[in-house]
PDB file of N, CA and C in Angstrom:
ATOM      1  N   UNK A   1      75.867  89.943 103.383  1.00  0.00           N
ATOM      2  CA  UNK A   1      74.435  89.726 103.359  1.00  0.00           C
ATOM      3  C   UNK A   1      74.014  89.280 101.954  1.00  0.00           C
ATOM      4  N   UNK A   2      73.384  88.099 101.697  1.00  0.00           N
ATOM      5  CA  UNK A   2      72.921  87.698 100.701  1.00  0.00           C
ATOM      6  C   UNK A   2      71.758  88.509  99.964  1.00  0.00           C
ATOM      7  N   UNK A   3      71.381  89.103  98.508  1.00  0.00           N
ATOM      8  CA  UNK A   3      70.833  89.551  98.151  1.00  0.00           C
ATOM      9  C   UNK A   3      69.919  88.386  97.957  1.00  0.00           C
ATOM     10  N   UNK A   4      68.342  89.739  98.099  1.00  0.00           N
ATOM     11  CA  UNK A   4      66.982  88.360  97.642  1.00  0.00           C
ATOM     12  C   UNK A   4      66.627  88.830  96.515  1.00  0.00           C
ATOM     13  N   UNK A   5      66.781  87.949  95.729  1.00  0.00           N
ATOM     14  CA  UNK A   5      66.318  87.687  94.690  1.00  0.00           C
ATOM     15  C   UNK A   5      64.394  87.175  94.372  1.00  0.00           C
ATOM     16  N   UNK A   6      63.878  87.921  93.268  1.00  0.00           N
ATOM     17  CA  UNK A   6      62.496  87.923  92.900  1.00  0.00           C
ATOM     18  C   UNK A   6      62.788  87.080  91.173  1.00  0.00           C
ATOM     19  N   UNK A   7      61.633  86.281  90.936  1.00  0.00           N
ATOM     20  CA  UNK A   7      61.466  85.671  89.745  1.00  0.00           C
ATOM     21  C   UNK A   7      60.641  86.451  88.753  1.00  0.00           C
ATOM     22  N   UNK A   8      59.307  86.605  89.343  1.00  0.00           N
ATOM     23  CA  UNK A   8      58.093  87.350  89.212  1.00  0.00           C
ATOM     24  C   UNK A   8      58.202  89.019  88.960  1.00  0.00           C
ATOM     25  N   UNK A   9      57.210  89.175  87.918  1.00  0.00           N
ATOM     26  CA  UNK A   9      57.252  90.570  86.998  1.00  0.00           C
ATOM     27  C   UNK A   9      57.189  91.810  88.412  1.00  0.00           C
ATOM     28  N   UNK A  10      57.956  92.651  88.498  1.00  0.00           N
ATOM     29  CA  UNK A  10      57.782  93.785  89.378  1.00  0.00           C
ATOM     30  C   UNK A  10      57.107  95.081  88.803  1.00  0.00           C
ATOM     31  N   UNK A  11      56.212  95.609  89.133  1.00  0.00           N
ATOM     32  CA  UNK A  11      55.634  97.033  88.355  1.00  0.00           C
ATOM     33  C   UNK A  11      56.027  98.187  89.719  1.00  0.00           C
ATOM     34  N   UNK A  12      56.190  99.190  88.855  1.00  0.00           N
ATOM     35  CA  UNK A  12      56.312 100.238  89.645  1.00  0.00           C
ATOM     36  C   UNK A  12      55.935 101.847  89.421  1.00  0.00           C
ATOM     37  N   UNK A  13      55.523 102.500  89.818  1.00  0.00           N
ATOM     38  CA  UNK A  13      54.764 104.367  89.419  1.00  0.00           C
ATOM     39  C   UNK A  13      55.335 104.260  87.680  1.00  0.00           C
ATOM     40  N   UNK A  14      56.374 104.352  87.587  1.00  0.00           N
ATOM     41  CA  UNK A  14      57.119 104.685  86.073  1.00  0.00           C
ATOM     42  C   UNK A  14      56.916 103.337  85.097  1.00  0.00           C
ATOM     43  N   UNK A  15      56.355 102.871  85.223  1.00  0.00           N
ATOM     44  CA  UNK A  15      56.878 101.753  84.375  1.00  0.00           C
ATOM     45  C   UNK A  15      54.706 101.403  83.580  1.00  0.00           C
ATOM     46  N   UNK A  16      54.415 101.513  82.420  1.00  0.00           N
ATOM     47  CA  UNK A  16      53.400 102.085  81.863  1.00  0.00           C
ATOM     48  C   UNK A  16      52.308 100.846  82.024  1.00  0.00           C
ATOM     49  N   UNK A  17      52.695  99.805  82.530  1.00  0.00           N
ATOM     50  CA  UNK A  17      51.218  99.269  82.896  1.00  0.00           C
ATOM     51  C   UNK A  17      50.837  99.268  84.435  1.00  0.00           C
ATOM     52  N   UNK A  18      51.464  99.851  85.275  1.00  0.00           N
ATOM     53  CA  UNK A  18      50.934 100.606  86.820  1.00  0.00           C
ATOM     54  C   UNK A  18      49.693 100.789  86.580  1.00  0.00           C
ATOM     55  N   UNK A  19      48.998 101.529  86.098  1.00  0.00           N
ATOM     56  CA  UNK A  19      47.894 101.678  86.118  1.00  0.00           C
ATOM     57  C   UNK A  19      46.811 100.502  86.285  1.00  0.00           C
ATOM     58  N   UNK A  20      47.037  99.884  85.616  1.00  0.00           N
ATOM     59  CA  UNK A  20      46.376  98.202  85.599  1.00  0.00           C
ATOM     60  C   UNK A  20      46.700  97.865  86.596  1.00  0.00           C
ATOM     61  N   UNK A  21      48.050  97.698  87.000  1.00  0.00           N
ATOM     62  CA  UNK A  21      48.162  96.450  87.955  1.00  0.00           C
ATOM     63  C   UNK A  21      47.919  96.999  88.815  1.00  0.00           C
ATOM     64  N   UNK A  22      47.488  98.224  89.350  1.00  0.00           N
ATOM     65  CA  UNK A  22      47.397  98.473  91.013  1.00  0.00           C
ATOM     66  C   UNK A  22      46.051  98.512  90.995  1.00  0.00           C
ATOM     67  N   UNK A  23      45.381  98.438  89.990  1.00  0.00           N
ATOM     68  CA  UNK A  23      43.610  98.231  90.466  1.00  0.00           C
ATOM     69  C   UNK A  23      43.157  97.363  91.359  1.00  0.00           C
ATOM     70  N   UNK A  24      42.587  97.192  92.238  1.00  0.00           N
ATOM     71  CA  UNK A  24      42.105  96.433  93.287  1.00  0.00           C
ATOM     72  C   UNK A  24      40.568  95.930  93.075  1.00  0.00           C
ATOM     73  N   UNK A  25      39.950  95.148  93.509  1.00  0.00           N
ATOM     74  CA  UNK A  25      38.791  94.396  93.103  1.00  0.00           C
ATOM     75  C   UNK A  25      37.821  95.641  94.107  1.00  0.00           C
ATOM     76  N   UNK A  26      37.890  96.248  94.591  1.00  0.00           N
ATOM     77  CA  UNK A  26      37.250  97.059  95.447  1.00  0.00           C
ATOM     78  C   UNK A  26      37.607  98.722  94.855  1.00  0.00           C
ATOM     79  N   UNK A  27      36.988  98.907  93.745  1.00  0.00           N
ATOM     80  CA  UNK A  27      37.484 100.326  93.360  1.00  0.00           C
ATOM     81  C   UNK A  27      36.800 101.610  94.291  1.00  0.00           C
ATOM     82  N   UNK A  28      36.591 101.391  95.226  1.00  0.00           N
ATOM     83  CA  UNK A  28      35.977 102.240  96.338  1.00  0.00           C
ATOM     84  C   UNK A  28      37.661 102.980  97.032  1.00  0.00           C
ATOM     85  N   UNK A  29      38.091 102.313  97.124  1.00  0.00           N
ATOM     86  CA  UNK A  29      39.467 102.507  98.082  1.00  0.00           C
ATOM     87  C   UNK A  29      40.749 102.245  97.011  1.00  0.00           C
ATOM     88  N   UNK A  30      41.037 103.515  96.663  1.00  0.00           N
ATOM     89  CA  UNK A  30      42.277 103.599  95.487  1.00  0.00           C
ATOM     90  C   UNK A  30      43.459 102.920  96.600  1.00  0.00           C
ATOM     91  N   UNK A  31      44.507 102.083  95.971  1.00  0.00           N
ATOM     92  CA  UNK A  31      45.492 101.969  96.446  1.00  0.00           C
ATOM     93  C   UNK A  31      46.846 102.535  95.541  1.00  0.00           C
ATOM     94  N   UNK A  32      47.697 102.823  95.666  1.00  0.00           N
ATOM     95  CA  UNK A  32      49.022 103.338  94.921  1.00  0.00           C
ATOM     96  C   UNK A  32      49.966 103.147  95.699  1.00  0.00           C
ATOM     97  N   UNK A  33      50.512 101.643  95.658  1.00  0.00           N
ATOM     98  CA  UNK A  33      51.747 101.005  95.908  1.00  0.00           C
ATOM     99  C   UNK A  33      52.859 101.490  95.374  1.00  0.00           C
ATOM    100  N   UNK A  34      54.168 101.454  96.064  1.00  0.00           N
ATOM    101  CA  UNK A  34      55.397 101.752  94.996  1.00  0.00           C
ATOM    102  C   UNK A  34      55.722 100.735  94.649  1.00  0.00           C
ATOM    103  N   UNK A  35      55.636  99.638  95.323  1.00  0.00           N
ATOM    104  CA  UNK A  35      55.721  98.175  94.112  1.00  0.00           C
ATOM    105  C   UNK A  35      54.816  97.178  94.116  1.00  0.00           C
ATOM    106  N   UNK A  36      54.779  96.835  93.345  1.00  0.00           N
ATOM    107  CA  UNK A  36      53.508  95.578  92.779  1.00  0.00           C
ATOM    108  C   UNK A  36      54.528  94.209  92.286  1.00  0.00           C
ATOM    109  N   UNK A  37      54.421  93.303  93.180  1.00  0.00           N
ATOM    110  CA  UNK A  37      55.148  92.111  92.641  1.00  0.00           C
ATOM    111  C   UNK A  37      54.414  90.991  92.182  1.00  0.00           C
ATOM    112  N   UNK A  38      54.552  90.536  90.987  1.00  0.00           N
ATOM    113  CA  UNK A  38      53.666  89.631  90.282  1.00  0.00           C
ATOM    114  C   UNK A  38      54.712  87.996  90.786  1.00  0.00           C
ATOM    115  N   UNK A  39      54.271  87.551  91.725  1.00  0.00           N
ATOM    116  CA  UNK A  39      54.927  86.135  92.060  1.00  0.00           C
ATOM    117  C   UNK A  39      54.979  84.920  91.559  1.00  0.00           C
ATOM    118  N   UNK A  40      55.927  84.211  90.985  1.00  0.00           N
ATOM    119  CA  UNK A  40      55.729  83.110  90.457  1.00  0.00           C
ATOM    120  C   UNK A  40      55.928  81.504  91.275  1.00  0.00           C
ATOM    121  N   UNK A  41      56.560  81.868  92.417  1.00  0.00           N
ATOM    122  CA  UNK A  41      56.255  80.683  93.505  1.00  0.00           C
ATOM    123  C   UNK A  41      56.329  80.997  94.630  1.00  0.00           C
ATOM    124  N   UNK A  42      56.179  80.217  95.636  1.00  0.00           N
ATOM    125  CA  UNK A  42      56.096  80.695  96.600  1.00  0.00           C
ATOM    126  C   UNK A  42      57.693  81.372  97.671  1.00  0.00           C
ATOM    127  N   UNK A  43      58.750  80.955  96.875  1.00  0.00           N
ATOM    128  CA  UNK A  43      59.932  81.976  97.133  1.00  0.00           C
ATOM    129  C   UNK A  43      59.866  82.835  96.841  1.00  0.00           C
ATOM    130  N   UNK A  44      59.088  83.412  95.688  1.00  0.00           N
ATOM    131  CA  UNK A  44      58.647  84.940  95.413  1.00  0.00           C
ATOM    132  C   UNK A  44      58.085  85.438  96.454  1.00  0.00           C
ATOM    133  N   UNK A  45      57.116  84.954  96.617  1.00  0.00           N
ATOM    134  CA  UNK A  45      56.046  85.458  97.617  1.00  0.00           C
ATOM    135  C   UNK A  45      56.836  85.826  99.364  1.00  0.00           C
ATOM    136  N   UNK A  46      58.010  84.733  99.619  1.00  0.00           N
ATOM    137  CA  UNK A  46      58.609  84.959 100.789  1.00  0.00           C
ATOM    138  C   UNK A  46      59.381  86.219 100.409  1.00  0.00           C
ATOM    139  N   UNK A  47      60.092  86.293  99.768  1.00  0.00           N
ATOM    140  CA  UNK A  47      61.046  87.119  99.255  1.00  0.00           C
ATOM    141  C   UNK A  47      60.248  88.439  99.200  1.00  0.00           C
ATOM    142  N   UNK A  48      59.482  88.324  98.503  1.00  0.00           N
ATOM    143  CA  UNK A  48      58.854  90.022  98.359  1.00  0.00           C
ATOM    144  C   UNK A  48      58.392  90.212  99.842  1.00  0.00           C
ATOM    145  N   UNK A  49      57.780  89.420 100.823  1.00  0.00           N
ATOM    146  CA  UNK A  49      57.958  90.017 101.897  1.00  0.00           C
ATOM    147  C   UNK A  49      59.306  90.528 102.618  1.00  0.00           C
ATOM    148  N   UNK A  50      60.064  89.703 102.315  1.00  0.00           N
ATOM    149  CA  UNK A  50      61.088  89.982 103.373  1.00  0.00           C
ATOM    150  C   UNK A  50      62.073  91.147 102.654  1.00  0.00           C
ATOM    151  N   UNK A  51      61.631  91.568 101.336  1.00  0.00           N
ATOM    152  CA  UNK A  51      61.608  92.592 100.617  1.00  0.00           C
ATOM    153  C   UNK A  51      60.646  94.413 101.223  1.00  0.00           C
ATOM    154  N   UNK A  52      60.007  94.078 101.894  1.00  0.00           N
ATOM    155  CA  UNK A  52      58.819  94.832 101.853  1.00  0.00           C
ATOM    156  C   UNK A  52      59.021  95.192 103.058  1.00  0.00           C
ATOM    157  N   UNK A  53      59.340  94.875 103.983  1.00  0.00           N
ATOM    158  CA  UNK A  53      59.527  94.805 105.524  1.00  0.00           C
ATOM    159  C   UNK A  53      60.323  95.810 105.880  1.00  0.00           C
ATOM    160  N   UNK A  54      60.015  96.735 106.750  1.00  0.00           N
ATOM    161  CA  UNK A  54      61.183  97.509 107.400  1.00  0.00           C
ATOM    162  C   UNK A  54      62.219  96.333 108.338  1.00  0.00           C
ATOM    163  N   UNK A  55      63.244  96.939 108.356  1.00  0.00           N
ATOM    164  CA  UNK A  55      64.301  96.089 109.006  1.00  0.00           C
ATOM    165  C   UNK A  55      64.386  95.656 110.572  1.00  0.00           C
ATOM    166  N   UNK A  56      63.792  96.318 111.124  1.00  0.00           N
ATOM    167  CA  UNK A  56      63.271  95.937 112.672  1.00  0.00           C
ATOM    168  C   UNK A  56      62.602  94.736 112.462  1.00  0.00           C
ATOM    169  N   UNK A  57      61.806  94.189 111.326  1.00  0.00           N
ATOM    170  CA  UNK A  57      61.149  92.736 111.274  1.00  0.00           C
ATOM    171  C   UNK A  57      61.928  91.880 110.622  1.00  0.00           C
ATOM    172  N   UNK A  58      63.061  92.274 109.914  1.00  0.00           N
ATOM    173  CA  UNK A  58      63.498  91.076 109.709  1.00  0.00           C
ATOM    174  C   UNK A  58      63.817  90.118 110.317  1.00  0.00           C
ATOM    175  N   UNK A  59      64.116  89.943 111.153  1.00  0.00           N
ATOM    176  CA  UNK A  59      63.882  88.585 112.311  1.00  0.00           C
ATOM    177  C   UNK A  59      63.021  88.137 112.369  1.00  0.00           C
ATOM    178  N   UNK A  60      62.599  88.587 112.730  1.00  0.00           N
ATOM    179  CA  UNK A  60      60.799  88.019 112.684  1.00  0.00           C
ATOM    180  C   UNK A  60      60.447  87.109 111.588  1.00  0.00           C
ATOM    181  N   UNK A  61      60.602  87.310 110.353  1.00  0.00           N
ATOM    182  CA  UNK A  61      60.351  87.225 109.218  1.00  0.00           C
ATOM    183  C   UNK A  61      61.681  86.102 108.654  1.00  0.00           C
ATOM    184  N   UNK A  62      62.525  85.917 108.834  1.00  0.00           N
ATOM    185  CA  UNK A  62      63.668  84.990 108.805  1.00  0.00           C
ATOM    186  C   UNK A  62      63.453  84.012 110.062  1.00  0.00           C
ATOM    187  N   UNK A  63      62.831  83.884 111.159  1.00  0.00           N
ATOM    188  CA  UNK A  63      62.267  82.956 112.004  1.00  0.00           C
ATOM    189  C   UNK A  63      61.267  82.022 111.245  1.00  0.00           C
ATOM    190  N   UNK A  64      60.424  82.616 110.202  1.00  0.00           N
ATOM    191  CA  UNK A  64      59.383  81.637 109.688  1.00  0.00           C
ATOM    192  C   UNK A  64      59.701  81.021 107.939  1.00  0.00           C
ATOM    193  N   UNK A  65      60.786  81.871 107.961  1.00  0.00           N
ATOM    194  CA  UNK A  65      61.167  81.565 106.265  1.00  0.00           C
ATOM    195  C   UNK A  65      61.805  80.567 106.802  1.00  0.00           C
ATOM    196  N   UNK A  66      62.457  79.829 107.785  1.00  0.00           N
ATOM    197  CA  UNK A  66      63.742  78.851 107.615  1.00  0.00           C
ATOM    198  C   UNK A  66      62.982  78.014 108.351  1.00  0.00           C
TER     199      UNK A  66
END
């Protein structure tokens, strides 16, 4: 199985600018992600989904990436 690879900055609980990056434009509704992926094209953007996904969707999700 080929590993996916990310370009784009990843933040996560431990790592000291979390705080920032998980702010949301709606500070009504806290969110606290375990990861925050900062994307730099749009293979990032596929990738961190197909990153993010429980494994029952990966099909799903490899149907529209290819």
């Amino acid at each position: 199985m080929e590993k996916t690879k990310l370009t784009g900055r990843i933040v996560t609980p431990d790592d000291s600018e979390y705080e920032q990056a998980r702010v949301n434009k709606n500070l009504s509704v806290p969110k606290f992600p375990r990861i925050i992926v900062f994307c730099q094209d749009t293979r990032d953007i596929l990738n961190a989904l197909k990153i993010g996904l429980p494994p029952i969707m990966e099909k799903t999700l490899s149907g529209f990436v290819k």
